[in-house]
C-alpha atoms as a PDB file:
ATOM      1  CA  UNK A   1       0.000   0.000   0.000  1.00  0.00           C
ATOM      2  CA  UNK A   2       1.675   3.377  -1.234  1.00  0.00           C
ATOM      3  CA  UNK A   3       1.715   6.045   1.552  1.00  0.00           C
ATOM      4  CA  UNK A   4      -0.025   8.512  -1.027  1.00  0.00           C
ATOM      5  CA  UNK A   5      -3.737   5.999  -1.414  1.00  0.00           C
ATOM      6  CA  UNK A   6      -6.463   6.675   0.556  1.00  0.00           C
ATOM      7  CA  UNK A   7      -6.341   3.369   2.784  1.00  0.00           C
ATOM      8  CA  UNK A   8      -9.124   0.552   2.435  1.00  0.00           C
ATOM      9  CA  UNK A   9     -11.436   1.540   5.038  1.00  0.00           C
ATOM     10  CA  UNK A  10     -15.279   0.127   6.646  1.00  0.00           C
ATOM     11  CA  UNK A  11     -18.097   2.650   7.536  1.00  0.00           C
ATOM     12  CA  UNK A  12     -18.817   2.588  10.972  1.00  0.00           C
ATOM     13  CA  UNK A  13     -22.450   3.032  11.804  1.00  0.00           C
ATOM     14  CA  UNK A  14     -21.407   7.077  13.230  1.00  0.00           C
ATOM     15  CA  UNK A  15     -20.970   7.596   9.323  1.00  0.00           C
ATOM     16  CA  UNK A  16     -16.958   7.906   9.668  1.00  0.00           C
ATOM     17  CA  UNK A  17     -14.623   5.345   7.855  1.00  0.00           C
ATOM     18  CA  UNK A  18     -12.147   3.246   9.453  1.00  0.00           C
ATOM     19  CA  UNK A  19      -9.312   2.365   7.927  1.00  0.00           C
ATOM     20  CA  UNK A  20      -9.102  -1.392   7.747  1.00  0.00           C
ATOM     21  CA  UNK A  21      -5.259  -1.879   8.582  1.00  0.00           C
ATOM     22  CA  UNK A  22      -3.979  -0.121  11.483  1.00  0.00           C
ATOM     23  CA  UNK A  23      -0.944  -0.367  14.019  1.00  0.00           C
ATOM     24  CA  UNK A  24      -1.152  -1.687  17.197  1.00  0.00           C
ATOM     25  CA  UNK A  25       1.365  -0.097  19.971  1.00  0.00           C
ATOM     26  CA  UNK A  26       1.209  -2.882  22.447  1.00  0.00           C
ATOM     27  CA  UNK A  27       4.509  -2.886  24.373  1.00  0.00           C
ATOM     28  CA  UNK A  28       5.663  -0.056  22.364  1.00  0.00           C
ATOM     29  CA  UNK A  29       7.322   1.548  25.552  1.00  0.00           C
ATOM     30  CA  UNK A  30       9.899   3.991  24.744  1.00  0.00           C
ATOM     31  CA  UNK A  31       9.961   7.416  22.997  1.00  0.00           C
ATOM     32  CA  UNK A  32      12.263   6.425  20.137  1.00  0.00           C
ATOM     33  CA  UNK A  33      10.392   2.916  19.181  1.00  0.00           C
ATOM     34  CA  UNK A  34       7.261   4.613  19.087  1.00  0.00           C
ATOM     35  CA  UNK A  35       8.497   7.380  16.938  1.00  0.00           C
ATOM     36  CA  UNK A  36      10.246   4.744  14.503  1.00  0.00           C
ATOM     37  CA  UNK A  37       7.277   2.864  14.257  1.00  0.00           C
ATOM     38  CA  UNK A  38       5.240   5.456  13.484  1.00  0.00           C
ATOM     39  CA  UNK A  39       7.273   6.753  10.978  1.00  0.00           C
ATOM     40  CA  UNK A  40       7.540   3.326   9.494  1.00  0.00           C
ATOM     41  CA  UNK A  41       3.770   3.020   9.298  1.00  0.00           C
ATOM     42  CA  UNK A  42       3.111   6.600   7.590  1.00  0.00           C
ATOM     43  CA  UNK A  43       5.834   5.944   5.222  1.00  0.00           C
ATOM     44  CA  UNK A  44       3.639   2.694   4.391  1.00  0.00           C
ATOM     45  CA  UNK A  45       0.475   4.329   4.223  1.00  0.00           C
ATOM     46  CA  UNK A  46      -0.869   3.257   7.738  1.00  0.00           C
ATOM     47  CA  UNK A  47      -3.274   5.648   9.068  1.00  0.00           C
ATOM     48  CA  UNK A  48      -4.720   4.218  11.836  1.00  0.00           C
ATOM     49  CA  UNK A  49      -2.830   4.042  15.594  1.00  0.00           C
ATOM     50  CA  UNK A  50      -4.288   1.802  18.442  1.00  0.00           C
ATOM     51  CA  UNK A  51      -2.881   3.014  22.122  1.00  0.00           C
ATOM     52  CA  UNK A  52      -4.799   2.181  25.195  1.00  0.00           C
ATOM     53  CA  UNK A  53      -4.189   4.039  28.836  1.00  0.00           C
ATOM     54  CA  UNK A  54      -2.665   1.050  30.229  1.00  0.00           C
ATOM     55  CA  UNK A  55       0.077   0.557  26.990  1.00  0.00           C
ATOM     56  CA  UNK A  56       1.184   3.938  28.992  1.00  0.00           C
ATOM     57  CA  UNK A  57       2.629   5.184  25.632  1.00  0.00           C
ATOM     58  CA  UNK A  58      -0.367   7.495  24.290  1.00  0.00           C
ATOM     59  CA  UNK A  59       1.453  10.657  25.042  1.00  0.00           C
ATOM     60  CA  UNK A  60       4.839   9.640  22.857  1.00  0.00           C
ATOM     61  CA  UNK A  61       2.141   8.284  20.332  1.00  0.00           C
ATOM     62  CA  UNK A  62       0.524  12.119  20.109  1.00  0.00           C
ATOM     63  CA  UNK A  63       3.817  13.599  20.242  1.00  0.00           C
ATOM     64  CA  UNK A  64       5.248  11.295  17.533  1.00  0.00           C
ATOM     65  CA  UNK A  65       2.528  12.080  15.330  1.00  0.00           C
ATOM     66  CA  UNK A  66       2.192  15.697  15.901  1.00  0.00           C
ATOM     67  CA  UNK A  67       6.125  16.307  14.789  1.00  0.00           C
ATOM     68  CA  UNK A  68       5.680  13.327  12.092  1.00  0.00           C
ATOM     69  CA  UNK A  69       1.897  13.940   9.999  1.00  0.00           C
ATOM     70  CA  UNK A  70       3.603  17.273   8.652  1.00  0.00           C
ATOM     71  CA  UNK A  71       7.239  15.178   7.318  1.00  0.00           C
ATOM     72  CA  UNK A  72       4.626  13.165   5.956  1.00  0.00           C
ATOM     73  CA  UNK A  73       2.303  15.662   4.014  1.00  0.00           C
ATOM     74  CA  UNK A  74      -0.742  14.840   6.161  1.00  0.00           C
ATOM     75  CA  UNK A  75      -2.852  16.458   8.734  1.00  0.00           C
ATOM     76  CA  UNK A  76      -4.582  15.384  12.212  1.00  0.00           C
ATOM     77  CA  UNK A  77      -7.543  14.928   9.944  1.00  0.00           C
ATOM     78  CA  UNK A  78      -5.907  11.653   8.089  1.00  0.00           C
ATOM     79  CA  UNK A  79      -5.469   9.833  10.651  1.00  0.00           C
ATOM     80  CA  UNK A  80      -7.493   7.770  12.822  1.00  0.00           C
ATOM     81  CA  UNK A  81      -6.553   7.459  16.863  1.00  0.00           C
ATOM     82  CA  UNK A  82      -7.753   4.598  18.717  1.00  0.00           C
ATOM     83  CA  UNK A  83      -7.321   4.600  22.702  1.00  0.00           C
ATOM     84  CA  UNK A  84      -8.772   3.238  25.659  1.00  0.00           C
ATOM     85  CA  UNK A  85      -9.809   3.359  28.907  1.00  0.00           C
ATOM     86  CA  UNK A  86      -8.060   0.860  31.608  1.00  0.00           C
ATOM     87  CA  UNK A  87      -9.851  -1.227  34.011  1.00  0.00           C
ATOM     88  CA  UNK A  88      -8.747   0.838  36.974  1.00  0.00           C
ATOM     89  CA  UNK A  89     -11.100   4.083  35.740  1.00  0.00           C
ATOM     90  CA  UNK A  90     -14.033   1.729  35.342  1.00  0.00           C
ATOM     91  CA  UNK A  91     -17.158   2.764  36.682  1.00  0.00           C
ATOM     92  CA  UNK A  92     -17.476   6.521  38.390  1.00  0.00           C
ATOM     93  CA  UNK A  93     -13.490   7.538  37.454  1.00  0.00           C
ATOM     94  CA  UNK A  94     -14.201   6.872  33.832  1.00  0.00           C
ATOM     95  CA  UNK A  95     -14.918  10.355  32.838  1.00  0.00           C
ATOM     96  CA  UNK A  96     -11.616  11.471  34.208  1.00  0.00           C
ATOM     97  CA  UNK A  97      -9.744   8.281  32.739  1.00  0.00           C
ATOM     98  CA  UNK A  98     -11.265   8.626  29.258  1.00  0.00           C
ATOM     99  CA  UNK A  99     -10.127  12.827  29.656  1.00  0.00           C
ATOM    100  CA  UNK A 100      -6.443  12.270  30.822  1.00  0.00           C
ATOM    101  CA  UNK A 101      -6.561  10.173  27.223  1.00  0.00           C
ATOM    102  CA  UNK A 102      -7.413  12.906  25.694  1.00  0.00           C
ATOM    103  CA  UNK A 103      -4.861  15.065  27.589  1.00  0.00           C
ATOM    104  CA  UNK A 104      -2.381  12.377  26.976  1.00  0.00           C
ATOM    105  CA  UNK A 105      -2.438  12.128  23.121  1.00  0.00           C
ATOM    106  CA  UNK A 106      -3.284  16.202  22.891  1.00  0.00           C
ATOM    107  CA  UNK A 107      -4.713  15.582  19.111  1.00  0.00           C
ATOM    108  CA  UNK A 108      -7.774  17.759  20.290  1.00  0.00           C
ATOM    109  CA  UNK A 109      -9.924  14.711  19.552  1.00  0.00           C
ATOM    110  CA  UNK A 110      -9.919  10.700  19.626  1.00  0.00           C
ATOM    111  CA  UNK A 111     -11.618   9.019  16.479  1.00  0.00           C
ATOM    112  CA  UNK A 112     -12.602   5.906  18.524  1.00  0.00           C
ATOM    113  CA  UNK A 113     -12.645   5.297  22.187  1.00  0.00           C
ATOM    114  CA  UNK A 114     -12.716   2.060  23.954  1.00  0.00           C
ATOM    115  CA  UNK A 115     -14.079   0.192  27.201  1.00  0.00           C
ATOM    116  CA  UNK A 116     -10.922  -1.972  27.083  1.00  0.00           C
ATOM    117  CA  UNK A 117     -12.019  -4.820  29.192  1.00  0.00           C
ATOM    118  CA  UNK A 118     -15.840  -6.117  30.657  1.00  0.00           C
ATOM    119  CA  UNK A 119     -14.298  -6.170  34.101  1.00  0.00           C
ATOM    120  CA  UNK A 120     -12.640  -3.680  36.792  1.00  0.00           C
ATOM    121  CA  UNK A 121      -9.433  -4.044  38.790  1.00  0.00           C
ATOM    122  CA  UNK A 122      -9.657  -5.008  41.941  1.00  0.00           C
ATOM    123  CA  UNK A 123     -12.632  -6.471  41.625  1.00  0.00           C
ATOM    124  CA  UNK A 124     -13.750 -10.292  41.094  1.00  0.00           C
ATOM    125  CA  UNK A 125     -14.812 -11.426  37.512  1.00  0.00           C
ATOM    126  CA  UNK A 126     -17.927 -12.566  39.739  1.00  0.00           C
ATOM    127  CA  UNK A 127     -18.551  -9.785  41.136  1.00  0.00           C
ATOM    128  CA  UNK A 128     -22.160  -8.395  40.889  1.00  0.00           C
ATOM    129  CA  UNK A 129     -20.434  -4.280  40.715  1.00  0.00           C
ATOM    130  CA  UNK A 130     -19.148  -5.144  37.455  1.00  0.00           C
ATOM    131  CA  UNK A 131     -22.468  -4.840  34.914  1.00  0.00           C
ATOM    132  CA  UNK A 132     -23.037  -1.167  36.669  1.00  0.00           C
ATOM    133  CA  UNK A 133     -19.357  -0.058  36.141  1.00  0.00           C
ATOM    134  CA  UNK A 134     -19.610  -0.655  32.879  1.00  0.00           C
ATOM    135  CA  UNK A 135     -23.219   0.943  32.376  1.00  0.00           C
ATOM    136  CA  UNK A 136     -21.617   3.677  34.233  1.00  0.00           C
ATOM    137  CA  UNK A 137     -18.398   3.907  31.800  1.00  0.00           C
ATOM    138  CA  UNK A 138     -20.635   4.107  28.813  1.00  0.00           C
ATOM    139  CA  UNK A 139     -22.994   6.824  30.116  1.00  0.00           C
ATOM    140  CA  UNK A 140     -19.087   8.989  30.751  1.00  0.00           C
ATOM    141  CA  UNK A 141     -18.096   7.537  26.862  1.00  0.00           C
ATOM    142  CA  UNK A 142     -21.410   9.331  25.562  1.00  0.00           C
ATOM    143  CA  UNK A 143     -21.315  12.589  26.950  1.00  0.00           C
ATOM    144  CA  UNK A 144     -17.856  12.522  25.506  1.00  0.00           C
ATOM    145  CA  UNK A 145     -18.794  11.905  22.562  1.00  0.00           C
ATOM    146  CA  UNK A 146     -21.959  13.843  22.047  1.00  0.00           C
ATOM    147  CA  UNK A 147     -19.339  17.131  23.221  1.00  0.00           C
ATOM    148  CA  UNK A 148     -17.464  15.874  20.262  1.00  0.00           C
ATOM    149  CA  UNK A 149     -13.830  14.762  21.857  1.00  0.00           C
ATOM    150  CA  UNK A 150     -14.514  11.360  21.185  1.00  0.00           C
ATOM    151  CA  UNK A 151     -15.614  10.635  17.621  1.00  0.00           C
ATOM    152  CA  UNK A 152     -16.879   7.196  18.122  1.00  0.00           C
ATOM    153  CA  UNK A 153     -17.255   5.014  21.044  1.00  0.00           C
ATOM    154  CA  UNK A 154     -17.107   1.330  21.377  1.00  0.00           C
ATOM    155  CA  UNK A 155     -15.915  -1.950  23.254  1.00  0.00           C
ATOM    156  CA  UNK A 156     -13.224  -3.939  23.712  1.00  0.00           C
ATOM    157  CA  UNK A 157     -13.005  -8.280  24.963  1.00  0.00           C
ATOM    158  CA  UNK A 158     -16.916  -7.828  25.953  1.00  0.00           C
ATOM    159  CA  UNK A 159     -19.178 -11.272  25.289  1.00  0.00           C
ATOM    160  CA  UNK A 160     -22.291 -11.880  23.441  1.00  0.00           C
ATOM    161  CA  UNK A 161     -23.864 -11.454  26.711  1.00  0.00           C
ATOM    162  CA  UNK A 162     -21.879  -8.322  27.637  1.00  0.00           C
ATOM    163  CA  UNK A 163     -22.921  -6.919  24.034  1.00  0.00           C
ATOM    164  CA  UNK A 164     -26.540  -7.951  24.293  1.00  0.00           C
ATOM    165  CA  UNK A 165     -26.743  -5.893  27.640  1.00  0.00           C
ATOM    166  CA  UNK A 166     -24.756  -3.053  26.740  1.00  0.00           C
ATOM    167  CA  UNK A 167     -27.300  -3.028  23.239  1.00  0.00           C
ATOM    168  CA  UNK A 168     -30.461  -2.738  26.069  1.00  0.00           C
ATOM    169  CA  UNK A 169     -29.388  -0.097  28.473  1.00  0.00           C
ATOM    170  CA  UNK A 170     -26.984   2.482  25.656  1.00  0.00           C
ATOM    171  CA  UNK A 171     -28.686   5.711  24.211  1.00  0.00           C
ATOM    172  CA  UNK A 172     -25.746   5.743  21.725  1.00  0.00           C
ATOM    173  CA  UNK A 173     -24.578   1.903  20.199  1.00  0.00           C
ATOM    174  CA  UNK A 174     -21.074   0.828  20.089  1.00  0.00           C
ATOM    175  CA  UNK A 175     -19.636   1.435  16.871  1.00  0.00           C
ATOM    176  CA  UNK A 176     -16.460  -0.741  17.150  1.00  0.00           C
ATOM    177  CA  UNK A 177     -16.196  -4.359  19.459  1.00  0.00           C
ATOM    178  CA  UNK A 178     -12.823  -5.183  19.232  1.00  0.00           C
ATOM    179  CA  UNK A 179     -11.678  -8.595  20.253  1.00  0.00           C
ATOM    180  CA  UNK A 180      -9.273 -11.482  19.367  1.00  0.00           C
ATOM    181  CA  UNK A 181      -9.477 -12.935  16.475  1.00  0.00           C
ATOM    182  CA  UNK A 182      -7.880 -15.545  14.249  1.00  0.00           C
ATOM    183  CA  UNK A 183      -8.353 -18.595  12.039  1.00  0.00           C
ATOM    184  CA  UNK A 184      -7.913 -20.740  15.113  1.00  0.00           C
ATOM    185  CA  UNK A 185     -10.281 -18.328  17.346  1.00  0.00           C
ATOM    186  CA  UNK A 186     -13.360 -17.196  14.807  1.00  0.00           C
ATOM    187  CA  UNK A 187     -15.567 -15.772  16.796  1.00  0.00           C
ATOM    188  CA  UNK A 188     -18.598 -16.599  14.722  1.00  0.00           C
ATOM    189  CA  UNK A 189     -21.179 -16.103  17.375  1.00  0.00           C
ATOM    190  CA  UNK A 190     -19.731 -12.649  18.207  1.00  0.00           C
ATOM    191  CA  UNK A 191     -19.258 -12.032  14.599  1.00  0.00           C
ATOM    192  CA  UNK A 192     -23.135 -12.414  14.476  1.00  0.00           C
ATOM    193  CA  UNK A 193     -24.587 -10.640  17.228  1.00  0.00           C
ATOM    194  CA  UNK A 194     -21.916  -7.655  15.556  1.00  0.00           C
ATOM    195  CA  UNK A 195     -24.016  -8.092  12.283  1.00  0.00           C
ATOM    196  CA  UNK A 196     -27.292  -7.722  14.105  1.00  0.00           C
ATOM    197  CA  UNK A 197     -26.395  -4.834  15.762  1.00  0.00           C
ATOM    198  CA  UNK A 198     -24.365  -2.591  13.232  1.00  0.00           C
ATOM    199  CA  UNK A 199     -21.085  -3.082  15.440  1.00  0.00           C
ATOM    200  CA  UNK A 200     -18.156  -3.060  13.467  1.00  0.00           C
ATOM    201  CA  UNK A 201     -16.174  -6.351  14.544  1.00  0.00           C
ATOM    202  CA  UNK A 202     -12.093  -5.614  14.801  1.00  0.00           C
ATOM    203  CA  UNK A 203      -9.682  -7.792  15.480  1.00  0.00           C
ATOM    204  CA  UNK A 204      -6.224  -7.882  17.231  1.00  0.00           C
ATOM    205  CA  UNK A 205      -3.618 -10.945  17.895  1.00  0.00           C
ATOM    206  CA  UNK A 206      -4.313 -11.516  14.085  1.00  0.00           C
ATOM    207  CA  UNK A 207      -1.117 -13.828  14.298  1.00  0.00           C
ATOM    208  CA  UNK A 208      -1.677 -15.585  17.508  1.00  0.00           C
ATOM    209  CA  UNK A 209       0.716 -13.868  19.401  1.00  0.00           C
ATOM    210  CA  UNK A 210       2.870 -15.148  16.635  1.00  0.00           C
ATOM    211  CA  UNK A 211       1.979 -18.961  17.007  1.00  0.00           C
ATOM    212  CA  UNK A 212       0.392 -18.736  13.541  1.00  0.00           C
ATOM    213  CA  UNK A 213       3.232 -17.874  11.609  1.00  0.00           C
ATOM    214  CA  UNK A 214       4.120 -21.362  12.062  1.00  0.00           C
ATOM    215  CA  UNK A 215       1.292 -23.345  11.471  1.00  0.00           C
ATOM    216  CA  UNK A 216       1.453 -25.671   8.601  1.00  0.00           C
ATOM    217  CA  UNK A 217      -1.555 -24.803   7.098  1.00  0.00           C
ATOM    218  CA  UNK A 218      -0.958 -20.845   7.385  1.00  0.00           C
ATOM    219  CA  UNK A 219       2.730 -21.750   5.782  1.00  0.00           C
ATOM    220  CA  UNK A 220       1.675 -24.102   2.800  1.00  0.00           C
ATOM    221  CA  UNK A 221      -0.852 -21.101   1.877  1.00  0.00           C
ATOM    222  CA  UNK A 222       2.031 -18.485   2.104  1.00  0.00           C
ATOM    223  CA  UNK A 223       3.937 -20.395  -0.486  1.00  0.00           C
ATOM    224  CA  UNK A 224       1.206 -21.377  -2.588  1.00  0.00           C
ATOM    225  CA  UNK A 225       0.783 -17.396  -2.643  1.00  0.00           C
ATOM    226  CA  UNK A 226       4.119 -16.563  -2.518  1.00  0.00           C
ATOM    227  CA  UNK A 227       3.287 -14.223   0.820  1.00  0.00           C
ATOM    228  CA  UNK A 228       4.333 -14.596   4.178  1.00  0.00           C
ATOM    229  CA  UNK A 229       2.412 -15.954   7.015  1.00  0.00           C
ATOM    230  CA  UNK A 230       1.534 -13.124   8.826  1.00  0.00           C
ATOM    231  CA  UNK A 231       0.066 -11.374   4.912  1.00  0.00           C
ATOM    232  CA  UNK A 232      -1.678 -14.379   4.829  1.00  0.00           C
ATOM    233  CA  UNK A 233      -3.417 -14.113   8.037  1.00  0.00           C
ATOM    234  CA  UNK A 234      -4.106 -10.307   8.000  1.00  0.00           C
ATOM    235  CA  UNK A 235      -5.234 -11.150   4.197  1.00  0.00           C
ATOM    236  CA  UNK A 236      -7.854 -13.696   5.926  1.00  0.00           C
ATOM    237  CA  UNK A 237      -8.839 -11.268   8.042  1.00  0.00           C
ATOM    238  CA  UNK A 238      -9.624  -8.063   6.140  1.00  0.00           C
ATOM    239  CA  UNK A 239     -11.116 -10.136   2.960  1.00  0.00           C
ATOM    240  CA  UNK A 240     -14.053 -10.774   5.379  1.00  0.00           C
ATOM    241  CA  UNK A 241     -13.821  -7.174   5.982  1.00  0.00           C
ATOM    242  CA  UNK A 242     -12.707  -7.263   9.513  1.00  0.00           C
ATOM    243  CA  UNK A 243     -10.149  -4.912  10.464  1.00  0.00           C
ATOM    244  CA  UNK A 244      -6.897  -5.402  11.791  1.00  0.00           C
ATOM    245  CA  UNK A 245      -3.769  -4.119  14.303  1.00  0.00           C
ATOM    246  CA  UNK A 246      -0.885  -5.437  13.766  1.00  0.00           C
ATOM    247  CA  UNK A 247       1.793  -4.677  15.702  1.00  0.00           C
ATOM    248  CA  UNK A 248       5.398  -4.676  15.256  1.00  0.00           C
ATOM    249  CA  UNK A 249       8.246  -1.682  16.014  1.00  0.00           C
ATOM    250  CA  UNK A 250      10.643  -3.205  13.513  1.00  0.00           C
ATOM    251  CA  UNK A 251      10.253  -1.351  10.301  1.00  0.00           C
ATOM    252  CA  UNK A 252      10.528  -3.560   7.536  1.00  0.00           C
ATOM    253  CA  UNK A 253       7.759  -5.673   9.158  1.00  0.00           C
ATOM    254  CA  UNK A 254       5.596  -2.856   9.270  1.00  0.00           C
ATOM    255  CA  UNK A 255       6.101  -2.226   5.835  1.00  0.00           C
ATOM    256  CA  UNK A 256       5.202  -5.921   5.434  1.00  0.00           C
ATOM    257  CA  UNK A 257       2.115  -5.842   7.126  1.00  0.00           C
ATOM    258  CA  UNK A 258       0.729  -3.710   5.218  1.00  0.00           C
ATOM    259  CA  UNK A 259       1.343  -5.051   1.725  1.00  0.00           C
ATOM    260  CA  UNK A 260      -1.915  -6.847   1.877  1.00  0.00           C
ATOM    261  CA  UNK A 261      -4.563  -5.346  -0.229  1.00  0.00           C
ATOM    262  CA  UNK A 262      -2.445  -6.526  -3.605  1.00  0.00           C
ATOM    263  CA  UNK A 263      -3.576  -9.907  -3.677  1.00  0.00           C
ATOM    264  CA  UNK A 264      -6.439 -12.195  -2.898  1.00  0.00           C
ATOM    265  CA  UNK A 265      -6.913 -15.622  -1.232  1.00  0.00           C
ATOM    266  CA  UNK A 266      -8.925 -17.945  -3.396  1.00  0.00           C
ATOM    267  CA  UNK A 267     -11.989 -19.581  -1.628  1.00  0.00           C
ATOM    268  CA  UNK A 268     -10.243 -23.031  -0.812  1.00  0.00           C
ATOM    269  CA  UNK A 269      -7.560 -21.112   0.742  1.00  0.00           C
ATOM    270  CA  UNK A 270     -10.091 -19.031   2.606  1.00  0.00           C
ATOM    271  CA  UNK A 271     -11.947 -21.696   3.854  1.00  0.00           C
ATOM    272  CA  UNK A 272      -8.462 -23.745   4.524  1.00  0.00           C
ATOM    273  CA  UNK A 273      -7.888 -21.083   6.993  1.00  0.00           C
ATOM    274  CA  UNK A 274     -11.451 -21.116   8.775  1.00  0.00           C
ATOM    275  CA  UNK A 275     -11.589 -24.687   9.074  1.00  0.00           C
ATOM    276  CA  UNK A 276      -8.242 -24.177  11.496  1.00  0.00           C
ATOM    277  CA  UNK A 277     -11.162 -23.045  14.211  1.00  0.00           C
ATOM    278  CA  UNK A 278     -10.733 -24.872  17.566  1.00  0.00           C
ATOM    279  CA  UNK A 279     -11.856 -21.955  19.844  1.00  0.00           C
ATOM    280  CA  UNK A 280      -7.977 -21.303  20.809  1.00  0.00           C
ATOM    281  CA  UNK A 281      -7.172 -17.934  22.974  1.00  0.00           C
ATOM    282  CA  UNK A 282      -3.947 -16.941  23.113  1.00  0.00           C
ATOM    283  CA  UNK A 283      -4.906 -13.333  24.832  1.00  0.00           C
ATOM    284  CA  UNK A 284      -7.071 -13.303  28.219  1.00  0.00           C
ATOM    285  CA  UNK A 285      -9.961 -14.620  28.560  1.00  0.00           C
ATOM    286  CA  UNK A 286     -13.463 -12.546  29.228  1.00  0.00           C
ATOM    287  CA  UNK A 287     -16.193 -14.914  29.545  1.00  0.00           C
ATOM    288  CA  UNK A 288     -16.045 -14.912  33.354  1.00  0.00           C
ATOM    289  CA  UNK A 289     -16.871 -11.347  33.904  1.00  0.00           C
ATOM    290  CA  UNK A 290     -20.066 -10.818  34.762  1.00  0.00           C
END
């Protein structure tokens, strides 16, 4: 993907597009590595950054961008800024977690802002406090984003049965749920209840934590294609029009992530890949949280 094309994108049901392919900062700790990576990604045509409050990076990710969109020719308004809030500001500090965020990355605005996680520290997954922190986090998300600072609100790791009850008690639905996802870990039910509700569905750990890369099926197709595992797995992924994080602070795999909206996977291959589905997590686990 050239840095210059407008990126593959979905519509999100707020009317904005998201861009399909975006970068994850996960354990992107350090000024520098974020600033590489960033620079890596613009250079090929990212335009999408996910942070989250407890990655602890989003201020070097708003810095890094502010002194980087302008090398690149581009503006606040090309980009798209993912965050979210922690577990710790769940419940009645979620208004002031979701606004040092916002203070953090200083971009005057956040496209999309996340619950991260069903549950809140400190607290028990059983724990009957947990469905009113997170009625309470959503009612702090939409004031925020009915003043405007956050562009579009969604979920993170929530259920069926966290997204069913979040879909009776919200005045404003979640655009984005955004959840694991891989050919081992499909999601279908999820996937549905998504499709009922005009939730975009996102993924992250599109590679497994990098388990995938090495599984014979995911390899034979990467040489049948002449790609490499992980193109073949984001490939999967955002042919079914999911979108996807990938993250990396090494530069030339950046650039490779991204080099995969030049080729197709035919339907065997496709359903190769699906048939790999054996409910495998490799990222915690939410279906506890009540």
């Amino acid at each position: 993907m050239s840095s210059s094309s407008t990126p593959p994108s979905v519509l999100l049901n707020t009317g904005v597009q998201m861009p399909l392919l975006g970068l994850g900062t996960y354990k992107l700790l350090d000024p520098e590595g974020v600033y590489r990576a960033v620079d890596a990604a613009l250079a090929a045509g990212y335009r999408a950054f996910d942070s989250a409050a407890v990655y602890r990076n989003e201020a070097d990710l708003g810095r890094a961008l502010k002194e980087l969109l302008p090398k690149h020719g581009l503006t606040r308004e090309d980009v798209f800024i993912t965050s979210k809030l922690g577990p710790k500001d769940q419940g009645e500090r979620a208004m002031e977690g979701a606004l040092h965020s916002l203070a953090q990355l200083d971009l005057g605005y956040i496209d999309l802002y996340l619950i991260h996680w069903p549950g809140t520290r400190d607290l028990d997954v059983s724990d009957q406090r947990n469905p009113g922190n997170r009625a309470q986090s959503w009612a702090a998300l939409e004031e925020l984003h009915a003043e405007g600072k956050l562009k579009a609100i969604g979920v993170s790791n929530y259920t069926p049965a966290h997204m069913r009850e979040l879909m009776q008690s919200c005045r404003i639905p979640p655009a984005v749920l955004q959840v694991e996802f891989h050919p081992r870990f499909c999601q279908s039910e999820l996937r549905r209840v998504c499709e009922e509700y005009g939730v975009c569905f996102q993924a992250y750990s599109s590679l497994g934590k990098g388990e995938l890369v090495s599984d014979p099926v995911v390899m034979e197709v990467a040489k049948t294609c002449e790609r490499t595992p992980a193109q073949v797995l984001l490939r999967w992924a955002v042919q079914q029009g999911v979108p996807v994080l990938p993250k990396s602070s090494n530069p030339d795999r950046i650039e490779d992530n991204s080099r995969i909206f030049d080729f197709t996977l035919s339907k065997t291959d496709m359903d190769r890949l699906s048939a790999l589905d054996c409910g495998q997590k490799f990222c915690r686990d939410a279906s506890a949280v009540v």
